[in-house]
Structure formats: C-alpha cells, structure tokens
N, C-alpha and C. Protein backbone atom coordinates (compact mmCIF):
# COMPACT_ATOMS: atom_id res chain seq x y z
N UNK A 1 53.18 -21.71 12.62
CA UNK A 1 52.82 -21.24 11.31
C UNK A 1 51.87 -22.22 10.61
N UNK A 2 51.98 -23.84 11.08
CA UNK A 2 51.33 -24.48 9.65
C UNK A 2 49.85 -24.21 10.77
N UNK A 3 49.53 -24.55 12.02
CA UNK A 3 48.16 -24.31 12.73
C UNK A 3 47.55 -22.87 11.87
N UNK A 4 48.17 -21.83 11.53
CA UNK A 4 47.54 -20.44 10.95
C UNK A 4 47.23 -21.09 9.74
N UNK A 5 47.79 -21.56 8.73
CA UNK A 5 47.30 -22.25 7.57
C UNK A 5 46.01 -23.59 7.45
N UNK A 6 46.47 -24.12 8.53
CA UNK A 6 45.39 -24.82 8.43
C UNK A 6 44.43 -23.89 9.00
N UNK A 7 43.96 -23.78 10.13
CA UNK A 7 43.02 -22.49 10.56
C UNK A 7 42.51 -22.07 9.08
N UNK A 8 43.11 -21.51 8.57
CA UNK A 8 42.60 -20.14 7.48
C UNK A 8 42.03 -21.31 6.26
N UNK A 9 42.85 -22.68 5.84
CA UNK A 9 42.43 -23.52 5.19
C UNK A 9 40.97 -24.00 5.30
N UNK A 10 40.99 -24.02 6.65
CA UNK A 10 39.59 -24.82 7.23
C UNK A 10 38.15 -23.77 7.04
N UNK A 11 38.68 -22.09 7.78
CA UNK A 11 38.02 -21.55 7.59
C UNK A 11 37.17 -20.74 5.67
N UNK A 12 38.24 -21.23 4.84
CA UNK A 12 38.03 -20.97 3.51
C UNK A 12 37.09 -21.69 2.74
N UNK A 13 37.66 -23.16 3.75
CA UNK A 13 36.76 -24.43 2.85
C UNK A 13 34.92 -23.62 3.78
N UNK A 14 34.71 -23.95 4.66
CA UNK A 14 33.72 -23.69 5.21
C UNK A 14 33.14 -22.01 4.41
N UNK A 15 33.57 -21.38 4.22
CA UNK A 15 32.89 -20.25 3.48
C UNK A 15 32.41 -20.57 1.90
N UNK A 16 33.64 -21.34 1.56
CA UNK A 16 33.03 -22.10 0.12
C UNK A 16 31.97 -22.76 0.00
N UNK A 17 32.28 -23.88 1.12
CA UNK A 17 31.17 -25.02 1.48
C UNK A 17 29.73 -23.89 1.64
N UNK A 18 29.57 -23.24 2.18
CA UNK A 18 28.05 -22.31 2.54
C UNK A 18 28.35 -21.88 0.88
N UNK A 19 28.84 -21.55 0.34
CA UNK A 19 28.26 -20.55 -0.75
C UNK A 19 27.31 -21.65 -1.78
N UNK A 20 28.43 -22.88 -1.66
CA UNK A 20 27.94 -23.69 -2.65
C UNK A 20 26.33 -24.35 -2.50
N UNK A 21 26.25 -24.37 -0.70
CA UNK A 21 25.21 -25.04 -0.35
C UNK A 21 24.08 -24.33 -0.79
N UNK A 22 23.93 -22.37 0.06
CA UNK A 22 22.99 -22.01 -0.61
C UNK A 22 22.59 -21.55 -2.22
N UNK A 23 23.70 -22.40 -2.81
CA UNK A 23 23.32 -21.66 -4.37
C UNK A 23 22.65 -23.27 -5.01
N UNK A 24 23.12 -24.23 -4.57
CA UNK A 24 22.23 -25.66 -4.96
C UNK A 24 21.46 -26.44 -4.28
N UNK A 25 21.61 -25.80 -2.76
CA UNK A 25 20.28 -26.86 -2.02
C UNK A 25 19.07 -25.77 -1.95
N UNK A 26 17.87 -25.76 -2.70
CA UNK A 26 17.17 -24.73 -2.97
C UNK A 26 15.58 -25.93 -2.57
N UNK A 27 14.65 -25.51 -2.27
CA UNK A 27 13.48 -26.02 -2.29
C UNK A 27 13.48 -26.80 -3.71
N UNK A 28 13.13 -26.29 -4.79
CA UNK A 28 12.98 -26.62 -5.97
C UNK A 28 14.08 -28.06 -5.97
N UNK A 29 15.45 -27.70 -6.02
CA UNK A 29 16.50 -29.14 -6.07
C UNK A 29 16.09 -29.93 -5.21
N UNK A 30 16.15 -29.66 -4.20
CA UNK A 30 15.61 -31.22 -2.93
C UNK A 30 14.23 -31.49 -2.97
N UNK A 31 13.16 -30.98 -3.61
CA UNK A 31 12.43 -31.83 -4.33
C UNK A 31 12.44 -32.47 -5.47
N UNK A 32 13.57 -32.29 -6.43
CA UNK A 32 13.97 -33.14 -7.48
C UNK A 32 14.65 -34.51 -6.67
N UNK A 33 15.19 -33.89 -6.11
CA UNK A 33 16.08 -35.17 -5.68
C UNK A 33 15.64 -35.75 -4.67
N UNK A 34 14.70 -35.72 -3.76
CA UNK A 34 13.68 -36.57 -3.35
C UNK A 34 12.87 -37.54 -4.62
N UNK A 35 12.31 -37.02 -5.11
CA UNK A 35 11.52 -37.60 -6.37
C UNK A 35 12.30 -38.23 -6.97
N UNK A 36 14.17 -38.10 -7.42
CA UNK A 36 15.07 -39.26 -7.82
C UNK A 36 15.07 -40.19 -6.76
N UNK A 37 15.34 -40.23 -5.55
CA UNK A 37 15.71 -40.87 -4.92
C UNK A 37 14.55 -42.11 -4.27
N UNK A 38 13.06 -41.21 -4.28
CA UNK A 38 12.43 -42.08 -4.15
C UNK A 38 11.04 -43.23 -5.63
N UNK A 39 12.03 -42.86 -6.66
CA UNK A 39 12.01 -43.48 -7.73
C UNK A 39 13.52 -44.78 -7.93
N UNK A 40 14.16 -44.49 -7.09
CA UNK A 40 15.44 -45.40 -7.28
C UNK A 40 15.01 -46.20 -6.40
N UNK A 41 14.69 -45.99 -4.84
CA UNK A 41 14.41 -46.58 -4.08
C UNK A 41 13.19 -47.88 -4.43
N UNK A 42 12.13 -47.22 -5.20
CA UNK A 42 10.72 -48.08 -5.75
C UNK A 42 11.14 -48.95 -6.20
N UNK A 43 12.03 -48.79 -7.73
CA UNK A 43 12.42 -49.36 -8.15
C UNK A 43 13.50 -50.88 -7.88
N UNK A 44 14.09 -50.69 -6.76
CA UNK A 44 15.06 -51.52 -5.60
C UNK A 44 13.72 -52.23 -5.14
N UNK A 45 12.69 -51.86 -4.74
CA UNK A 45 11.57 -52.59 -4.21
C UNK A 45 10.71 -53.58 -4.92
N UNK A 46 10.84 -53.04 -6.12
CA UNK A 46 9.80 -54.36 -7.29
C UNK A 46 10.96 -54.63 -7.70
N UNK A 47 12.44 -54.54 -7.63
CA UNK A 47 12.83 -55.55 -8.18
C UNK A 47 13.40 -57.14 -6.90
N UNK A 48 13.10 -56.05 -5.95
CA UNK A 48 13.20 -57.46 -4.47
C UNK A 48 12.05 -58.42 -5.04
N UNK A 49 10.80 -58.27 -5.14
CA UNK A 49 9.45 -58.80 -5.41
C UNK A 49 9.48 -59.25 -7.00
N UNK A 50 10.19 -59.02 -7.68
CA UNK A 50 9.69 -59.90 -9.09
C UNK A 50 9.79 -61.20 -8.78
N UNK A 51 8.69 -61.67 -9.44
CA UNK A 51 8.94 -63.37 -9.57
C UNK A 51 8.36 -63.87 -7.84
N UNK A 52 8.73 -63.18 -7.05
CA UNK A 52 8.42 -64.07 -5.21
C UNK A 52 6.87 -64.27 -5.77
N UNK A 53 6.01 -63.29 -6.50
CA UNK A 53 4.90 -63.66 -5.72
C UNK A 53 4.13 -64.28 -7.14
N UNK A 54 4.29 -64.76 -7.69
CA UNK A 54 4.32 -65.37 -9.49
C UNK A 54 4.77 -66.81 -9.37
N UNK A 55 5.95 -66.94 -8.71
CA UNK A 55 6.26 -68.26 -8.90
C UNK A 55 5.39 -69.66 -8.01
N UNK A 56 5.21 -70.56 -8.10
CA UNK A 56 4.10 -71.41 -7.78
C UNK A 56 5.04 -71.97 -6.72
N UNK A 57 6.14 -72.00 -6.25
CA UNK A 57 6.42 -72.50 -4.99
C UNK A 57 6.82 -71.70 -3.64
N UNK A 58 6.67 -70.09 -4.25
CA UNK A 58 6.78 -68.97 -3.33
C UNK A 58 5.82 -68.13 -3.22
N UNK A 59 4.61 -68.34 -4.05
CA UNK A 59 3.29 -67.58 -4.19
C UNK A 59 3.12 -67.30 -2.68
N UNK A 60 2.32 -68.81 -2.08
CA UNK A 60 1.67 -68.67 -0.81
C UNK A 60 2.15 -67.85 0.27
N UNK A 61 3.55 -68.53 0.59
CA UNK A 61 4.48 -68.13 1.32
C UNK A 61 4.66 -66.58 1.30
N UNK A 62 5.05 -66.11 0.20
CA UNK A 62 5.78 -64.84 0.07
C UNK A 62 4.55 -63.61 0.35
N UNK A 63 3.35 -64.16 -0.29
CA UNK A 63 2.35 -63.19 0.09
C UNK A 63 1.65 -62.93 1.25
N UNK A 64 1.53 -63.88 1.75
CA UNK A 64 0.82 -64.56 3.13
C UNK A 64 1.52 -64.22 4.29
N UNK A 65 3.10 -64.29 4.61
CA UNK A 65 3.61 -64.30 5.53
C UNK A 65 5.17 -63.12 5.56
N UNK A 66 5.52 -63.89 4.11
CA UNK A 66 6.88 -63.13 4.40
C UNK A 66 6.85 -61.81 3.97
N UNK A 67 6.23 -61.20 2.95
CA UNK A 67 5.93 -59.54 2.47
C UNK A 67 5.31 -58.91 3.34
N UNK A 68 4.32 -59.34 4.20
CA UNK A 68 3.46 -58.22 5.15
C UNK A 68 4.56 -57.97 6.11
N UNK A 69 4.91 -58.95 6.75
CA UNK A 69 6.12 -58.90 7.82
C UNK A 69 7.32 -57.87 7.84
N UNK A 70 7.67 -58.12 6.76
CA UNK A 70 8.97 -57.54 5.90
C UNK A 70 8.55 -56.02 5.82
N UNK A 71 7.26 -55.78 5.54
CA UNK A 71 6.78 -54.21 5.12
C UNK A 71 6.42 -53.56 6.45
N UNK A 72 5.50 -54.54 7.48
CA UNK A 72 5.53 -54.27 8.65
C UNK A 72 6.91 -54.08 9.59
N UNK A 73 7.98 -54.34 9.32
CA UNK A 73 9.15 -54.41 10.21
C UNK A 73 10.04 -53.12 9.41
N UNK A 74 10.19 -52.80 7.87
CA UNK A 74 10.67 -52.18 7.46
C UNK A 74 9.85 -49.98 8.07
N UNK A 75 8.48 -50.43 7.95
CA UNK A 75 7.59 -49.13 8.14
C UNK A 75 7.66 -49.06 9.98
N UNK A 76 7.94 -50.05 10.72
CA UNK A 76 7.89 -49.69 12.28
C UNK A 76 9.53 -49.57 12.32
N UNK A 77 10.31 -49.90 11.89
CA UNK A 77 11.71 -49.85 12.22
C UNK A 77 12.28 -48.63 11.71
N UNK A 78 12.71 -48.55 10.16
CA UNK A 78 13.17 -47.85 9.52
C UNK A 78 12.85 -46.46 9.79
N UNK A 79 11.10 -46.47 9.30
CA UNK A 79 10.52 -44.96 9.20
C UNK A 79 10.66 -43.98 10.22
N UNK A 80 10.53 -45.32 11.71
CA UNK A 80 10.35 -44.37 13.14
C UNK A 80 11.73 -43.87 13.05
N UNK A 81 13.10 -45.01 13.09
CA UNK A 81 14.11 -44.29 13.27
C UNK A 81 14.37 -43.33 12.28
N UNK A 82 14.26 -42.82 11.19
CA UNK A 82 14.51 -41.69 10.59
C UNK A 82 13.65 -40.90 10.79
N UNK A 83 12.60 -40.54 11.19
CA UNK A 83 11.62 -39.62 11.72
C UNK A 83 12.18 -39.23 12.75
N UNK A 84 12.58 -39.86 14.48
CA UNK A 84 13.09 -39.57 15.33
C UNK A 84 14.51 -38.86 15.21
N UNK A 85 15.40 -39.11 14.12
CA UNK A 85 16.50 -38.88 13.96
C UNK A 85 16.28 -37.63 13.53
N UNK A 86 15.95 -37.48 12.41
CA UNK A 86 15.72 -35.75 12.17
C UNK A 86 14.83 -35.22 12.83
N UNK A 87 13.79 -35.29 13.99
CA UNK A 87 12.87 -34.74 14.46
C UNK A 87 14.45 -34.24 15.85
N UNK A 88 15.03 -34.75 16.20
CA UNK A 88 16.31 -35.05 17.17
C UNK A 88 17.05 -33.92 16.54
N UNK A 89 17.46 -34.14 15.46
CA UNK A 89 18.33 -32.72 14.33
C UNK A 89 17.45 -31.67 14.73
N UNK A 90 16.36 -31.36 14.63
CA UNK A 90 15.50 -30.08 14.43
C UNK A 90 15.16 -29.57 15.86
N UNK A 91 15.79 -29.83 16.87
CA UNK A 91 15.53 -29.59 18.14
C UNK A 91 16.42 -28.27 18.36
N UNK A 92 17.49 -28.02 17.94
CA UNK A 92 17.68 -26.81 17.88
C UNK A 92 17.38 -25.55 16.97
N UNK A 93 16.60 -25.92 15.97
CA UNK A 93 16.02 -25.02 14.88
C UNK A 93 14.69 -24.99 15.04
N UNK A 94 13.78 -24.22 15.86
CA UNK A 94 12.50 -24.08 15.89
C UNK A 94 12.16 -23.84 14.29
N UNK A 95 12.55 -23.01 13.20
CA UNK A 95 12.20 -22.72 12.22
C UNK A 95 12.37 -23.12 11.31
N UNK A 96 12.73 -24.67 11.58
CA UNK A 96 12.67 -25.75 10.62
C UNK A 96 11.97 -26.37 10.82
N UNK A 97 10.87 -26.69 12.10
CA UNK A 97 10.12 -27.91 11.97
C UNK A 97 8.92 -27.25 11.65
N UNK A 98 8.28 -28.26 10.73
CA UNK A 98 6.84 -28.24 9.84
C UNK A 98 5.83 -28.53 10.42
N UNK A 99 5.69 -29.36 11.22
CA UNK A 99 4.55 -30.17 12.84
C UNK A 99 5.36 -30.73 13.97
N UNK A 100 4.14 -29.80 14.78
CA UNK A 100 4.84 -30.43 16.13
C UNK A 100 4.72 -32.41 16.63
N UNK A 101 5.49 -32.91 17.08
CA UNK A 101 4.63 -34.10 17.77
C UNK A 101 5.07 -34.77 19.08
C-alpha cells in the first residue's frame, strides 16, 4: 500500500512540477534572468579587480601577468566546459539546438 502512495505521490509532484515549469520558464523570464544573473555575475568581477590594478604595488603585476592569465584560464576552462555540457544535454533534442558544431 505505502509503494501505491508513494507512486501516485511522485507521479502528482511531477504533473505539478510541468505545470509550474511551463507557466514560468517562458522565453521572456529566462531572458530576465539571464540578464540578472549576468549582472550579478559582472558585478562579482569588478569587485575581484577593485583596487588590484590602482594600487602601486599590484599595478604591474596584476595587469601584466596575473588578469590576462586568470581571464585566459577562466574563458578556455569554464566556457568550454559549459558549452560542451549543454551541447552533451541537447543531444537528444534535435529541436533545441540553435547551431550546429
């Protein structure tokens, strides 16, 4: 008896879960919330950099060597693996991907 309850539990949440998804994940919302998220994110970024490249004993250093590096390792590391990761997700949805590569 409790396997039929859970069963029917599980299957209830999951019909909820879809209703809710397509009534708030809409084109329009996940471009808001891209645009929050990559305004929170910016913001996390100049505040890593205040002062490194201003101050007179981290000027040279920070501009010269350690920021290109840091941006170079963050844009070959980060970006590829989340590109590959959802390009990996979209392998079973032809009618989600936007370009082939």
């Amino acid at each position: 008896m409790n396997a039929f309850f859970i069963g029917a539990g599980a299957t209830l949440l999951g019909v909820l879960l879809n209703l809710i998804l397509k009534k708030f994940v809409t084109d329009e919302n996940i471009a808001k919330w891209s645009s929050a998220v990559e305004k929170v994110f910016f913001g996390i970024g100049r505040i890593c950099t205040v002062g490194a490249s201003h101050w007179k004993v981290t000027k040279g250093v920070w501009n010269s060597v350690i920021e290109p590096y840091v941006i170079i390792v963050l844009r070959a590391i980060v970006m590829n693996m989340l590109s590959g990761f959802i390009r990996g997700l979209l392998t079973d949805k032809p009618s989600m991907k936007k370009e082939k590569k």
